[in-house]
Each structure stands twice: as C-alpha cells, then as structure tokens.
N, C-alpha and C. Protein backbone atom coordinates (compact mmCIF):
# COMPACT_ATOMS: atom_id res chain seq x y z
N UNK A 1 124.57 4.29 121.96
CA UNK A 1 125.03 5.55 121.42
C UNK A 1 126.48 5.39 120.98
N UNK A 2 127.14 5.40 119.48
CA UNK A 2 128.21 5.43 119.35
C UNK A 2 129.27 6.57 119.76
N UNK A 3 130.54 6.52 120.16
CA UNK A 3 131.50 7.08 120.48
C UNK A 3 132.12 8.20 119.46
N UNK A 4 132.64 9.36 120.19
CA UNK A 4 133.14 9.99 119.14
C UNK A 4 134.02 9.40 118.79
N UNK A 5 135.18 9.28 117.92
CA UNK A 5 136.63 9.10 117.38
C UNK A 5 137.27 10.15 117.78
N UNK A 6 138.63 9.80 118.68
CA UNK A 6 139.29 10.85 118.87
C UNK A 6 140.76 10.44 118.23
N UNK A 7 141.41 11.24 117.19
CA UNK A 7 142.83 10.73 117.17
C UNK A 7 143.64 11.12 118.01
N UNK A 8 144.04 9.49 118.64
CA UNK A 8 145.72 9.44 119.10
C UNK A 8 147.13 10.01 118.20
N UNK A 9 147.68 10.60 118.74
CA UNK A 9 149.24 10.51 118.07
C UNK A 9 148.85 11.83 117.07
N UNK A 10 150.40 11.67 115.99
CA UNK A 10 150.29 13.33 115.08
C UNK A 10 149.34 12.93 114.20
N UNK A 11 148.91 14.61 113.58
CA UNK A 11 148.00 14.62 112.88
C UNK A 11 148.82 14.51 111.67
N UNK A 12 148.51 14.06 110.84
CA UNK A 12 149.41 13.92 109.25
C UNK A 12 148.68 14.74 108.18
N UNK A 13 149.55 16.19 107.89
CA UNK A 13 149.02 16.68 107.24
C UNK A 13 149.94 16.99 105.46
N UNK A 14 149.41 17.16 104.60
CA UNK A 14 149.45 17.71 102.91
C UNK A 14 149.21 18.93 102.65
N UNK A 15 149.57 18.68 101.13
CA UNK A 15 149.26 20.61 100.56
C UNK A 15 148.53 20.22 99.32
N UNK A 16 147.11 20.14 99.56
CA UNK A 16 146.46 20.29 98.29
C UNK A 16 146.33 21.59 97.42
N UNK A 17 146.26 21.33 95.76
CA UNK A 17 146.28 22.21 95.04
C UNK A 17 145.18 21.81 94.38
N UNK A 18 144.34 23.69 94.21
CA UNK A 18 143.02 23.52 93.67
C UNK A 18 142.70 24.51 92.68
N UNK A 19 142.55 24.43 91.40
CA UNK A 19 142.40 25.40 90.48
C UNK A 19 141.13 26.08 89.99
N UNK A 20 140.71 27.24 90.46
CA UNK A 20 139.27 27.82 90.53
C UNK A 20 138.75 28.10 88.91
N UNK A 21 139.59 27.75 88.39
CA UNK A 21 139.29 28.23 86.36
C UNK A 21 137.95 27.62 86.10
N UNK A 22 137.09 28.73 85.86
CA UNK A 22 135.52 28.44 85.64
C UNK A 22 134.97 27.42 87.15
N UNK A 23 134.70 27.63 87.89
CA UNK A 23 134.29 26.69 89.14
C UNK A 23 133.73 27.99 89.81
N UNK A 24 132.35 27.47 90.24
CA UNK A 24 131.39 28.34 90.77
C UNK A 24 131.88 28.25 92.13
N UNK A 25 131.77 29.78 92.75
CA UNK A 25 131.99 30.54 93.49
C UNK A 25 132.15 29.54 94.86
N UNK A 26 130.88 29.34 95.51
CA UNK A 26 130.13 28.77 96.90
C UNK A 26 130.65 27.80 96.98
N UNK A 27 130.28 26.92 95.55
CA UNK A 27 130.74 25.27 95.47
C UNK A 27 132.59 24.83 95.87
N UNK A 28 132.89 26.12 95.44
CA UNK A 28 134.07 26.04 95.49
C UNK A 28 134.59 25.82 96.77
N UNK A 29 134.26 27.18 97.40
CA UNK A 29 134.23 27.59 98.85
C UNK A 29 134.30 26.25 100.18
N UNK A 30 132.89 25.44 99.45
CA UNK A 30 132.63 24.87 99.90
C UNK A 30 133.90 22.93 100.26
N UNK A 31 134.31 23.01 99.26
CA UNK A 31 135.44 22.09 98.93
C UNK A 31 136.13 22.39 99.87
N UNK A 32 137.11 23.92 99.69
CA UNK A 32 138.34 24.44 100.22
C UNK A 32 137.87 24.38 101.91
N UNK A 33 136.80 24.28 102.47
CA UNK A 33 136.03 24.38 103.71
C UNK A 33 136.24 23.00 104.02
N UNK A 34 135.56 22.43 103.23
CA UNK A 34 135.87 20.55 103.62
C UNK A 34 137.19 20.23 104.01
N UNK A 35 137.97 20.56 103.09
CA UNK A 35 139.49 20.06 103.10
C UNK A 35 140.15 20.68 103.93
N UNK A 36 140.22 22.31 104.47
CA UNK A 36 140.99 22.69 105.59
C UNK A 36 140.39 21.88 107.25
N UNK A 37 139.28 22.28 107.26
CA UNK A 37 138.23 21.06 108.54
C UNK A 37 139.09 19.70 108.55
N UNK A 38 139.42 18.50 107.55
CA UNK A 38 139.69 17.60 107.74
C UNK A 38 138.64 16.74 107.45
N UNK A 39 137.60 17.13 106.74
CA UNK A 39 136.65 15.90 106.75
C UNK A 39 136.54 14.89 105.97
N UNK A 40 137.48 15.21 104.85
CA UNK A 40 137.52 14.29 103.96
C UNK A 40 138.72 12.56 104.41
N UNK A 41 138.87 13.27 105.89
CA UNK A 41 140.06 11.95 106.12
C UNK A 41 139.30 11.39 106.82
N UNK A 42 139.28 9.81 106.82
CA UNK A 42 138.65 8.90 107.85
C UNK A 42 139.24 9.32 109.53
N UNK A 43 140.08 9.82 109.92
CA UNK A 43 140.18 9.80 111.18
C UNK A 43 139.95 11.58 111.29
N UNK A 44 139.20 11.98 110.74
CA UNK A 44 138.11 13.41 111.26
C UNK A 44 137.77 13.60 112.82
N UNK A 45 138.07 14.07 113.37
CA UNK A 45 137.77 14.66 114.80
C UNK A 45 137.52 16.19 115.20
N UNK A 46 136.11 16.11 115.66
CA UNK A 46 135.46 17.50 115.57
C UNK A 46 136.50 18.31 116.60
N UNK A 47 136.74 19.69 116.06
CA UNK A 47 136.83 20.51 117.54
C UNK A 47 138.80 20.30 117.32
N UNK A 48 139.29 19.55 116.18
CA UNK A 48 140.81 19.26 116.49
C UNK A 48 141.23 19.85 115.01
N UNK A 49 142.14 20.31 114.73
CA UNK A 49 142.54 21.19 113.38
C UNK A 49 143.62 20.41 113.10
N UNK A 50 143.01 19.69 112.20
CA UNK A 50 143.46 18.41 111.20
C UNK A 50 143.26 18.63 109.73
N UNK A 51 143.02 19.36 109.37
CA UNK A 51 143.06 19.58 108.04
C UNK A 51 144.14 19.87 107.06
N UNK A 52 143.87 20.11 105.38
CA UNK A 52 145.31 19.98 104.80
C UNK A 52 145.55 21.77 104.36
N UNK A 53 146.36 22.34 104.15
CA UNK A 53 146.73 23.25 103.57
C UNK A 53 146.33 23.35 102.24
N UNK A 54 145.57 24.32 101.58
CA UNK A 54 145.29 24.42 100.67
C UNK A 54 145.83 25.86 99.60
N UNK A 55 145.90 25.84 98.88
CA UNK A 55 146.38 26.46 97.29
C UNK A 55 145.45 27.13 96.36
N UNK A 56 145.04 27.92 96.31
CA UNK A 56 143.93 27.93 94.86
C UNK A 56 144.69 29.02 94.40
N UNK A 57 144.39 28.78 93.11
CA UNK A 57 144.93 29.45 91.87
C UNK A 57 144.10 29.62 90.63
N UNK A 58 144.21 30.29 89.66
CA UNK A 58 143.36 31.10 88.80
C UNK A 58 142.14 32.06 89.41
N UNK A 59 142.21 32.59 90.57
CA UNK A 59 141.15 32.72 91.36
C UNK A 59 140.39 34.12 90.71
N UNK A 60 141.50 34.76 89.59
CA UNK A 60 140.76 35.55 89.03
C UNK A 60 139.31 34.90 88.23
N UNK A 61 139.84 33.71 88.24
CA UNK A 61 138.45 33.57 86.84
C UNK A 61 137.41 32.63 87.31
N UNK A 62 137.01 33.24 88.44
CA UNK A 62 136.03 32.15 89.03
C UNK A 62 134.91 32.63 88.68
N UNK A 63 133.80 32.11 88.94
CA UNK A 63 132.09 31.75 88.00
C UNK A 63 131.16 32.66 89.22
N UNK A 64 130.51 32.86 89.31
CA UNK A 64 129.49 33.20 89.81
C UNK A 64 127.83 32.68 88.69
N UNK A 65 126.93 32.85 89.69
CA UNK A 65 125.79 32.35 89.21
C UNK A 65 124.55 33.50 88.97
N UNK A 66 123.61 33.98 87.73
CA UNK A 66 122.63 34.67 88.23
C UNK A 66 123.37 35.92 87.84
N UNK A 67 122.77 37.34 88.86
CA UNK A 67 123.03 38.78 88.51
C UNK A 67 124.24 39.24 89.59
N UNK A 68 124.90 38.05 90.46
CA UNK A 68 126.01 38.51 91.86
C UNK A 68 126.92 39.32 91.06
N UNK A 69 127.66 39.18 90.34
CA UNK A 69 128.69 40.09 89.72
C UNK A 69 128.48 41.21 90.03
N UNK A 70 127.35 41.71 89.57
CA UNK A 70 126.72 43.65 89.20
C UNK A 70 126.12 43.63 91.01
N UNK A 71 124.92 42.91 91.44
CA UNK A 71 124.25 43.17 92.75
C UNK A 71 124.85 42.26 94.21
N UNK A 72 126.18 41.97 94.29
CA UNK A 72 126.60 41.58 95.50
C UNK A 72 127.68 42.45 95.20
N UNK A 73 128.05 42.90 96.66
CA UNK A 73 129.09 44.10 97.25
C UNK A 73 129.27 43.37 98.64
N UNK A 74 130.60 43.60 99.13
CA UNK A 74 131.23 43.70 99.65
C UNK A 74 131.43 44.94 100.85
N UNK A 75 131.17 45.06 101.99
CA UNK A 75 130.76 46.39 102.53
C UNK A 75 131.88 46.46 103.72
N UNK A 76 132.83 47.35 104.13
CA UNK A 76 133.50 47.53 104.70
C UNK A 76 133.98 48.60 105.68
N UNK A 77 133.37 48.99 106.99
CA UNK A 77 133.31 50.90 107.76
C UNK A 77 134.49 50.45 108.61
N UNK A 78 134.91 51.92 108.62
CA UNK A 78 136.30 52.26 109.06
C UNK A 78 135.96 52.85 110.40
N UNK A 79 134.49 52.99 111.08
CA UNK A 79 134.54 53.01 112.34
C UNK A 79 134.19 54.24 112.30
N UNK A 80 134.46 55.26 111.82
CA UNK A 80 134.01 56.62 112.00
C UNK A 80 132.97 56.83 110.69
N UNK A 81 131.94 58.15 111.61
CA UNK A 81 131.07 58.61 110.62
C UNK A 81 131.22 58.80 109.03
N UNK A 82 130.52 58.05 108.27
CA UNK A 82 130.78 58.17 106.66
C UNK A 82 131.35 57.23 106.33
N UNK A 83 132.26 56.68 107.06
CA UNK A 83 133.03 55.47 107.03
C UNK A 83 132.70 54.67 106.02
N UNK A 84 131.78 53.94 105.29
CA UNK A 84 131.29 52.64 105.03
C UNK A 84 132.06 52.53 103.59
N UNK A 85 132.21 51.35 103.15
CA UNK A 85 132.84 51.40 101.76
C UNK A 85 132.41 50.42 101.17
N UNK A 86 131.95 50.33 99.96
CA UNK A 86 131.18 49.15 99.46
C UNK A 86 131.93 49.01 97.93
N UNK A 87 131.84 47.24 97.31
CA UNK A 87 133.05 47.15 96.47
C UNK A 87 131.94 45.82 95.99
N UNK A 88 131.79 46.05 94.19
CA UNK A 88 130.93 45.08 93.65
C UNK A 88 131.93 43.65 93.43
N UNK A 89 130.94 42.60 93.86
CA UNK A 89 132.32 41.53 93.27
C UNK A 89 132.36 41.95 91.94
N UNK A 90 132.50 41.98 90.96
CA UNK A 90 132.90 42.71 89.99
C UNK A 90 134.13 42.99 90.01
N UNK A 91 134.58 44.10 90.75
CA UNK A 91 135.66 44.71 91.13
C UNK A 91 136.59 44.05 91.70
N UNK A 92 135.54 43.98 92.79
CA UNK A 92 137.03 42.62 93.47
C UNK A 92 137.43 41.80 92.77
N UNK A 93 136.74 41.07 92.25
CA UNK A 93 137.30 39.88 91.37
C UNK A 93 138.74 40.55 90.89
N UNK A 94 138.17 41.57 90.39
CA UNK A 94 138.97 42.33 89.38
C UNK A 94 140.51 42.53 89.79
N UNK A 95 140.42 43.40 91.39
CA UNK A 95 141.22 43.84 92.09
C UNK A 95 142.08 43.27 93.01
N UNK A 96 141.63 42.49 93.56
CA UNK A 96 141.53 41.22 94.77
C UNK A 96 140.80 39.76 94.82
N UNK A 97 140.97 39.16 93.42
CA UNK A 97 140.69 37.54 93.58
C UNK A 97 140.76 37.40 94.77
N UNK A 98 141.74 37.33 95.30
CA UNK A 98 141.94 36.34 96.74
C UNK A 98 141.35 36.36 97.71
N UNK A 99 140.62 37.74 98.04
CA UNK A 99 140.06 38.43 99.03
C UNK A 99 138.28 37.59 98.57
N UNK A 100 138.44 37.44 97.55
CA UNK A 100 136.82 36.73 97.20
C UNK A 100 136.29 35.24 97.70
N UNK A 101 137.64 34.63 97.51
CA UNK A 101 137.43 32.92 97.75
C UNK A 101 137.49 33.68 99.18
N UNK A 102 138.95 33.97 99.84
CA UNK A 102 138.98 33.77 100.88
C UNK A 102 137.72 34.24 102.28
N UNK A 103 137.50 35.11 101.68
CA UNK A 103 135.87 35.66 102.37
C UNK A 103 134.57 34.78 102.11
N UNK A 104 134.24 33.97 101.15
CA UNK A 104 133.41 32.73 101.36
C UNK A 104 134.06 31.57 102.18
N UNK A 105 135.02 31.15 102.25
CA UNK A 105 135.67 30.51 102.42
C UNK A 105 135.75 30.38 104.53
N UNK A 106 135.74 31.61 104.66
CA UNK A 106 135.70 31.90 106.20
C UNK A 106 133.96 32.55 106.50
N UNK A 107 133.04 32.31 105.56
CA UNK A 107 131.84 32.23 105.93
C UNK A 107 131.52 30.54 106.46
N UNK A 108 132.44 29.49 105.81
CA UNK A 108 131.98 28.19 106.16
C UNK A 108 132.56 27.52 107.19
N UNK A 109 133.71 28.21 107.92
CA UNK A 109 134.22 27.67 108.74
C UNK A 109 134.10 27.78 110.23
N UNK A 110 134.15 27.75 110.96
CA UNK A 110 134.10 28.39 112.19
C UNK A 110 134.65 29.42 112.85
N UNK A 111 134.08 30.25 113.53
CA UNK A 111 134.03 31.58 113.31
C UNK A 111 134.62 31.62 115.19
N UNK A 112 135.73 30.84 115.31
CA UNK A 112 136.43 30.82 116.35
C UNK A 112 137.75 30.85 116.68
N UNK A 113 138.57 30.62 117.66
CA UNK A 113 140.12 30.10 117.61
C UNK A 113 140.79 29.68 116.67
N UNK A 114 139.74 28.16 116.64
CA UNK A 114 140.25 27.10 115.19
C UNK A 114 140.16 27.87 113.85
N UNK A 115 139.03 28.50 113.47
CA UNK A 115 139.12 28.74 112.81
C UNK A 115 139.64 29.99 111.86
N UNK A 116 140.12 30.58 112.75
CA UNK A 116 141.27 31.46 112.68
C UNK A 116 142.71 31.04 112.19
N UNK A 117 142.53 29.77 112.93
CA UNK A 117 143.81 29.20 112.37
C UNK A 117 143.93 28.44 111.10
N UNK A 118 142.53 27.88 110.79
CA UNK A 118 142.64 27.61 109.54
C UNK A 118 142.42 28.30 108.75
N UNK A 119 142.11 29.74 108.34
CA UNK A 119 141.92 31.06 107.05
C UNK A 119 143.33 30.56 107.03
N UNK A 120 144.24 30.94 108.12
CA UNK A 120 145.80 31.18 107.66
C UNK A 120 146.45 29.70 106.69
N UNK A 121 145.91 29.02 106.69
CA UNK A 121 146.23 27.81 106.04
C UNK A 121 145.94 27.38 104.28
N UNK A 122 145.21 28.73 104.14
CA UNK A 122 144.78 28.76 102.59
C UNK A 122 145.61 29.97 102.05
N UNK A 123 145.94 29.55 101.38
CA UNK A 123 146.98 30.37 99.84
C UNK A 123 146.35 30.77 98.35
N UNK A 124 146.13 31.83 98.31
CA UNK A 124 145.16 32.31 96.68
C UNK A 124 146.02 32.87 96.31
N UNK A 125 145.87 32.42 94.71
CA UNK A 125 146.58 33.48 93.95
C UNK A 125 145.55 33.21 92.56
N UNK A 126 145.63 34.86 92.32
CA UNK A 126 144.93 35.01 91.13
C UNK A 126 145.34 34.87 89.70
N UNK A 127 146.46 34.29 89.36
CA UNK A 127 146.93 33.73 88.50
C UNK A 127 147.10 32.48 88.70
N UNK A 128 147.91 31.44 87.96
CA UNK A 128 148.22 30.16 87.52
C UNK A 128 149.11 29.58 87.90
N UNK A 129 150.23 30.75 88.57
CA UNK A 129 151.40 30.62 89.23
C UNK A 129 151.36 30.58 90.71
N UNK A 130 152.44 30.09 91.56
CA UNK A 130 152.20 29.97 92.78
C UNK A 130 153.74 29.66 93.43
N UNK A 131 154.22 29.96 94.68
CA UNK A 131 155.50 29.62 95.12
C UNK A 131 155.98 28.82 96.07
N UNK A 132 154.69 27.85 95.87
CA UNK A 132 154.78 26.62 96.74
C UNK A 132 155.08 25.04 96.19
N UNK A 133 156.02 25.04 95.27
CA UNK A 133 156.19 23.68 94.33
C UNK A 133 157.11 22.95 95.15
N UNK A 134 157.60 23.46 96.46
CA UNK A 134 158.62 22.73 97.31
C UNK A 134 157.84 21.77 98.40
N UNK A 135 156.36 22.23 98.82
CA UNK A 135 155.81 21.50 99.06
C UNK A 135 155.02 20.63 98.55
N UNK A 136 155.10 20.56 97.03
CA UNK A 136 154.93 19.16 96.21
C UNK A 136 153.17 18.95 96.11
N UNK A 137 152.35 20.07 96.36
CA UNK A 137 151.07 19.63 96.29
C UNK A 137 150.50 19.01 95.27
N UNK A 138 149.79 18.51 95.82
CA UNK A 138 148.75 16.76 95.08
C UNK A 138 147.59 17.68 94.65
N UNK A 139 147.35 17.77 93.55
CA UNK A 139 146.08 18.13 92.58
C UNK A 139 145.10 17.22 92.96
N UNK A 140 144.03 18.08 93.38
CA UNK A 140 142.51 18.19 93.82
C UNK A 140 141.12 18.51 93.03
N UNK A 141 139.96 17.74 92.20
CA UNK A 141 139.26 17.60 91.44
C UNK A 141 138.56 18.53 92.28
C-alpha cells in the first residue's frame, strides 16, 4: 500500500491570474477549484491548504451552456416568513459577476474549515481591471 506524501517545511505559494472572457461557467469553476486545493503541484497533500491565490477577471462575460441564463436562479431566505428571494443568473451576471464564479467555485471545494479559508483566497472582478499587479501574477490557460 503506498504512503501518503506529506510536505515537510513552508508551503510555497503564487498569485495566479485567470481571465473568464467567453469560458464556460463549471469548467471554469472547476480550474479555479484545482488551483486554490493545490493539486496541480507535485507536492499536493490532502487535508493541508496549499494552494495558490487566485484572480479572475472579465467575470462579467462568462458562457453558460443550454437554457441556465433564463431557468437557473439563485435562491436566498432571510429567515422569516416570505423571506425567500430568487435572482436569474441572468441578473446576476448582470449585477454581481463575482458572486457567480464565486458560488460555483465553493460548490467544489470543501465545505469545511479549509475550505472556508480558501473562498477567501479568490479575487473576482467583473471587469479587466484588477488591484493586484504588486503581486505580479503569472497568467493561467
């Protein structure tokens, strides 16, 4: 039975930058999920938050597939009777890019401690612009 890998010593982490312009929704999601986890580095260790900081930008103009635009919503209750509030991606897109990646984005991750700590590690902006050029991020296919 092989051994897990555990890394010794610091974790060495980056700031990748990822541009959502035309890039389907999930697929996307799915990247920005890989890369905060850490899996794309050979010394990957489950259960340890090693991953890189991530960036996305243009997040207004991301793709969806099919009829989601018009028939996926977003549903949100405030706890009291009547409460419920429902919001087409459509809108959001519209209103709140960021709130779109970032809500797939924390469907793929773990839905614990860690992964609490990694939502906070992703940066959206729905334009092209961004105010992180001091951390020098490395462009991501």
């Amino acid at each position: 039975m092989d051994k897990t890998f555990v890394l010794k010593g610091k974790v060495e982490r980056e700031w990748v930058l990822v541009d959502a312009k035309e890039q389907t929704l999930g697929r996307l999601a799915t990247k920005i999920a890989h890369i905060l986890l850490g899996k794309h580095k050979p010394t990957f260790t489950p259960g340890v938050s090693m991953g890189d900081s991530v960036i996305v930008i243009n997040a207004g103009q991301i793709q969806v597939t099919g009829n989601r635009l018009v028939e996926k919503f977003y549903h949100s209750h405030s706890g009291y009777p009547g409460g419920l509030k429902s919001v087409s991606l459509k809108d959001q897109i519209k209103d709140h890019p960021d709130r779109v990646i970032r809500h797939a984005v924390w469907g793929m991750i773990p839905h614990n401690k860690m992964g609490r700590e990694l939502i906070k590690k992703i940066k959206v902006y729905g334009e092209g612009e961004h105010p992180h050029q001091a951390q020098s991020p490395r462009p991501v296919e």
